[in-house]
Protein backbone atom coordinates (compact mmCIF):
# COMPACT_ATOMS: atom_id res chain seq x y z
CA UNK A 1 138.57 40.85 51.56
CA UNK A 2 140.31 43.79 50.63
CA UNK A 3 137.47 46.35 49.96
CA UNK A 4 137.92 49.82 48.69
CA UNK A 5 134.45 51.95 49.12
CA UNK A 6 134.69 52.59 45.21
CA UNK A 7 134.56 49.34 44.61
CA UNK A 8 131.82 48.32 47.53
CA UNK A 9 128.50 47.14 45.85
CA UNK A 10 125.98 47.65 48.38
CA UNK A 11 123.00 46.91 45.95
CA UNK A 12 121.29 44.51 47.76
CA UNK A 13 119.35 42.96 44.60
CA UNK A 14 122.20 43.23 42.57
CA UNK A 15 124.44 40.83 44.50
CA UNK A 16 121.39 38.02 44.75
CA UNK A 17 121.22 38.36 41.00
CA UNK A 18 124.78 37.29 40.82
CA UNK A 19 124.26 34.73 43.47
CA UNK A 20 121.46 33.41 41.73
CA UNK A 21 123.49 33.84 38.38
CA UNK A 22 126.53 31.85 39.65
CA UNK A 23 125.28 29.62 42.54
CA UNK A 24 128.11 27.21 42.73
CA UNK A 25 130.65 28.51 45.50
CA UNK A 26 133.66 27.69 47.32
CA UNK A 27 132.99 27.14 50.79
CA UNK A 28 135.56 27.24 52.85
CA UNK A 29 136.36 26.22 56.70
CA UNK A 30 139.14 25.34 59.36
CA UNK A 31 139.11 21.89 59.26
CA UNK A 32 140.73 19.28 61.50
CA UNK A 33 143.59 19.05 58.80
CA UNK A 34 144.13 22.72 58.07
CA UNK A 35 142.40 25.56 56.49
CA UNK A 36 139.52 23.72 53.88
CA UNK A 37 137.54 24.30 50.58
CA UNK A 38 134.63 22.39 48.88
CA UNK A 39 132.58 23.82 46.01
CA UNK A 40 129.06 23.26 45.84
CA UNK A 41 125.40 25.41 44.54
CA UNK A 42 124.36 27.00 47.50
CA UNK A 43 120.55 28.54 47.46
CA UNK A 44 119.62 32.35 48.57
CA UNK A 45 116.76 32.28 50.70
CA UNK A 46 115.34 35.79 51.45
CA UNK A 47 111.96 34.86 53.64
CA UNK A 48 110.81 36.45 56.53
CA UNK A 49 112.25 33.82 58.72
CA UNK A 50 115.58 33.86 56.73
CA UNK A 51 117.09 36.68 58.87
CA UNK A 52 118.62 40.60 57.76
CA UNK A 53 120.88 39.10 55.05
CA UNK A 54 119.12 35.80 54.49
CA UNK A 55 120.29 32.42 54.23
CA UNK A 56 122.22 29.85 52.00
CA UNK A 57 121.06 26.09 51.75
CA UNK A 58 122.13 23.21 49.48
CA UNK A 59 123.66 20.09 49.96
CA UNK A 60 126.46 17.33 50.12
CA UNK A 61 127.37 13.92 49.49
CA UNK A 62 127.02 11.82 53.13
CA UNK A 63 130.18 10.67 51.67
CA UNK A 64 131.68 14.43 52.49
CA UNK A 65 133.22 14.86 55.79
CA UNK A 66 132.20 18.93 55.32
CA UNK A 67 128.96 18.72 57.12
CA UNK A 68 130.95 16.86 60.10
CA UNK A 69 133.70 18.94 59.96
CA UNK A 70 131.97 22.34 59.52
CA UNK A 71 128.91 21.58 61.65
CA UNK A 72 128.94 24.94 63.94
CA UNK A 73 131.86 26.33 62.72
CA UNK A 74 132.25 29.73 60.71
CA UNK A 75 132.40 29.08 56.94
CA UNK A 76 133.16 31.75 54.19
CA UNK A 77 131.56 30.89 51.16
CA UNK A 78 132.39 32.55 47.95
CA UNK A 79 130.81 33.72 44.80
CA UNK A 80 132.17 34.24 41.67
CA UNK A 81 130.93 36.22 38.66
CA UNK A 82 131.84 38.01 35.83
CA UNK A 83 135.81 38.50 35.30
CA UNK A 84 137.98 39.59 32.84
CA UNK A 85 141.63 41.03 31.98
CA UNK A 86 142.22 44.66 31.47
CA UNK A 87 144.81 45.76 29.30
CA UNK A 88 145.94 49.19 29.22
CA UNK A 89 145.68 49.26 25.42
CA UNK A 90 141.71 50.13 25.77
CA UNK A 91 142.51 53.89 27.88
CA UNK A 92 142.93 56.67 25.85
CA UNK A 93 145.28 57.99 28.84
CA UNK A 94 147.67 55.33 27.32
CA UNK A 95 148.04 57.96 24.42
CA UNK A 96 148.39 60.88 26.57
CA UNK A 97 150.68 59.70 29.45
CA UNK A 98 151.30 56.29 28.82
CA UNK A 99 151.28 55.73 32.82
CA UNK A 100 148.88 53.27 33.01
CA UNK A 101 149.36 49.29 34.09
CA UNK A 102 147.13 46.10 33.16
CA UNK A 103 144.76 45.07 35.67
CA UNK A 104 141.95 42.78 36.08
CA UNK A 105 137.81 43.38 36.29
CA UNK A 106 135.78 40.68 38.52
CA UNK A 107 132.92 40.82 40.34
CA UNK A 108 132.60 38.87 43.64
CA UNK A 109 130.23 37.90 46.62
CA UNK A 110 131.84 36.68 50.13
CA UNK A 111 128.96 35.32 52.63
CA UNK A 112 129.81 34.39 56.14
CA UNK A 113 127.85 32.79 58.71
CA UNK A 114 128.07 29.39 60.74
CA UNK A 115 127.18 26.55 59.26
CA UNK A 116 124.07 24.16 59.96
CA UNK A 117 123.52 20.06 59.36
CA UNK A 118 120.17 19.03 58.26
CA UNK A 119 119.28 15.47 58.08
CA UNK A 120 115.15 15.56 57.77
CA UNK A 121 113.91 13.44 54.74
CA UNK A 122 111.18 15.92 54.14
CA UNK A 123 113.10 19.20 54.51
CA UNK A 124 115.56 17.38 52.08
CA UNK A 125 113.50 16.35 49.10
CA UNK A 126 111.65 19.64 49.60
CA UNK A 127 115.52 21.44 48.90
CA UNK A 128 116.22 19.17 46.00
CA UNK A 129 112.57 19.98 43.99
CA UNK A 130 113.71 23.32 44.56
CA UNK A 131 117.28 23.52 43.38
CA UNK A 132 115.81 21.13 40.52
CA UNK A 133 113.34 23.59 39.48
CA UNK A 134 115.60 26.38 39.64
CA UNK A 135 118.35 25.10 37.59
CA UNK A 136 115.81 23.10 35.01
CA UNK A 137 113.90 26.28 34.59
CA UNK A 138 115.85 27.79 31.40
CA UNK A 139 115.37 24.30 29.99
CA UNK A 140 112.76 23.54 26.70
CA UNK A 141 112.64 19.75 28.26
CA UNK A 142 112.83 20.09 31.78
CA UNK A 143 113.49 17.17 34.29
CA UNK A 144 111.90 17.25 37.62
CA UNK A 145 112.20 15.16 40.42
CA UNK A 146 109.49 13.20 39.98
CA UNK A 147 110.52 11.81 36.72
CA UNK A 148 113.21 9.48 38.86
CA UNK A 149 111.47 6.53 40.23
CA UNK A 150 110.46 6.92 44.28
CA UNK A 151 112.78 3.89 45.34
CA UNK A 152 115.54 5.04 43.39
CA UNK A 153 114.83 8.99 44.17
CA UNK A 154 114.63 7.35 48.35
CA UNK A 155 118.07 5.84 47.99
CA UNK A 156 119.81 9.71 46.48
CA UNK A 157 118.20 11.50 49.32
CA UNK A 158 119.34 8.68 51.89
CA UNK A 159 122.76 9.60 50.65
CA UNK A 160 122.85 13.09 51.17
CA UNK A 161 122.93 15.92 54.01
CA UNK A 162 121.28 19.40 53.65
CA UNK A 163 123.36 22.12 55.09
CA UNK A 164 122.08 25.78 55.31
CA UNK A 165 124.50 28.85 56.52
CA UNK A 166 121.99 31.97 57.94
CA UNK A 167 124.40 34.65 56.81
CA UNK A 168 125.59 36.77 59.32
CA UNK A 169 128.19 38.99 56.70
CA UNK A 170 127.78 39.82 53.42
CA UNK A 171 130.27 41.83 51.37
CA UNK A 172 130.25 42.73 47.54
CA UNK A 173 132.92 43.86 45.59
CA UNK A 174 132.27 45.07 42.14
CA UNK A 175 135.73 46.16 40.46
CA UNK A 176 134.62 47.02 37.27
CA UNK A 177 137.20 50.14 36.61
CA UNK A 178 135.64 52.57 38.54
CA UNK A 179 138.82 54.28 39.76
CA UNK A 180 139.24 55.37 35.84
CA UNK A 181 137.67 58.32 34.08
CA UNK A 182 135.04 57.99 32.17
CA UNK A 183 137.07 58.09 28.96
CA UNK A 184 139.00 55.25 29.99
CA UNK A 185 135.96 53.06 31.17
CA UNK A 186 133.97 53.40 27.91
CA UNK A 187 137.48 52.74 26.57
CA UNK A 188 137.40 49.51 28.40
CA UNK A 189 133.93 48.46 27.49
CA UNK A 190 134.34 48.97 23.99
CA UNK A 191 137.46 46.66 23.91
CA UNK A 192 135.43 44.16 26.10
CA UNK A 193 132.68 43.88 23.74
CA UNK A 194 135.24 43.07 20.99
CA UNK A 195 136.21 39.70 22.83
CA UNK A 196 134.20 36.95 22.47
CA UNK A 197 134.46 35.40 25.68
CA UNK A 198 130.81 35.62 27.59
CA UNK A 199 132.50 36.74 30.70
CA UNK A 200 134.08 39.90 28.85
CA UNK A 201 130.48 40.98 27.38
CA UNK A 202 129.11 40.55 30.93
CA UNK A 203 131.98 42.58 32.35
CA UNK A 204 131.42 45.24 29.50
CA UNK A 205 127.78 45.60 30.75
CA UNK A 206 129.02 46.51 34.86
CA UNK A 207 131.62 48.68 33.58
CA UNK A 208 128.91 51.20 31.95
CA UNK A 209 127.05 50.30 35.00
């Protein structure tokens, strides 16, 4: 990824908040047939056995030839969050030089590490209460795995592998107009909160940082 300093985000907190914020990624590998991508929620686990960066885990369909495929092999798995397009309307340098371009804010996460195959029954339901409580949580009426009937809930977890990638890399990139002055950026956040996409209010809020 192409990474300026100004816009590295090195914050380790703030890029698991926008892992944990926008869990689904697109994981991709060199597969048999060519370069690869699947998109599935993937898990940050930060525990003391979970290594420096920690370590992603979720799961696929058996039916998915990823966890053959990328069993061992190096995976890049990436995270999207808040984006939006920048026009050159919102700088007041427009006014004063009218040299100025469009462009387009976006915040990102890229994890690499090699990717794992986990077939244990107990390691697997424990992963799917998990993701379940996770994702339920925000929920007035949540459902929890327990509510599906044990023969039923068997046959799921029968078809289904648990994968798990211990990161090795971790970049952020947070390009949220910080190669504009200060005038421009609050120019850019003010015509951000005017939109009423959710992805332009969130962008809005990492532009005044």
């Amino acid at each position: 990824m192409y990474l300026p300093k100004h816009f590295e985000q090195t914050d380790a907190a703030a890029v698991a908040r926008l892992l944990a914020a926008h869990p689904l990624a697109t994981l991709a590998w060199q597969s048999p047939d060519g370069l690869t991508a699947e998109h599935l929620p993937l898990l940050l686990d930060q525990g003391a056995d979970d290594g420096e960066h920690g370590t992603l885990r979720g799961h696929v369909a058996r039916a998915n030839p990823v966890w053959r495929e990328a069993a061992g092999v190096p995976v890049l798995a990436v995270f999207e969050g808040a984006q939006a397009y920048i026009t050159p309307s919102w700088y007041p340098s427009k006014a004063e030089t009218g040299k100025v371009v469009p462009t387009w804010n976006y915040a990102v996460v890229h994890v690499q590490g090699t990717l794992r195959v986990i077939e244990d029954a107990a390691w697997l339901r424990t992963l799917v209460g998990r993701l379940t409580d996770t994702h339920e949580a925000a929920r007035a009426q949540r459902w929890r795995v327990e509510d599906a009937p044990d023969g039923y809930l068997q046959s799921m977890l029968a078809a289904i592998v648990g994968i798990e990638i211990p990161i090795s890399r971790i970049q952020g990139k947070w390009k949220v107009s910080q190669n504009r002055s200060a005038a421009d950026r609050a120019g850019v956040a003010e015509g951000l909160d005017a939109q009423t996409a959710d992805d332009a209010r969130h962008m809005a809020a990492l532009v005044r940082g």
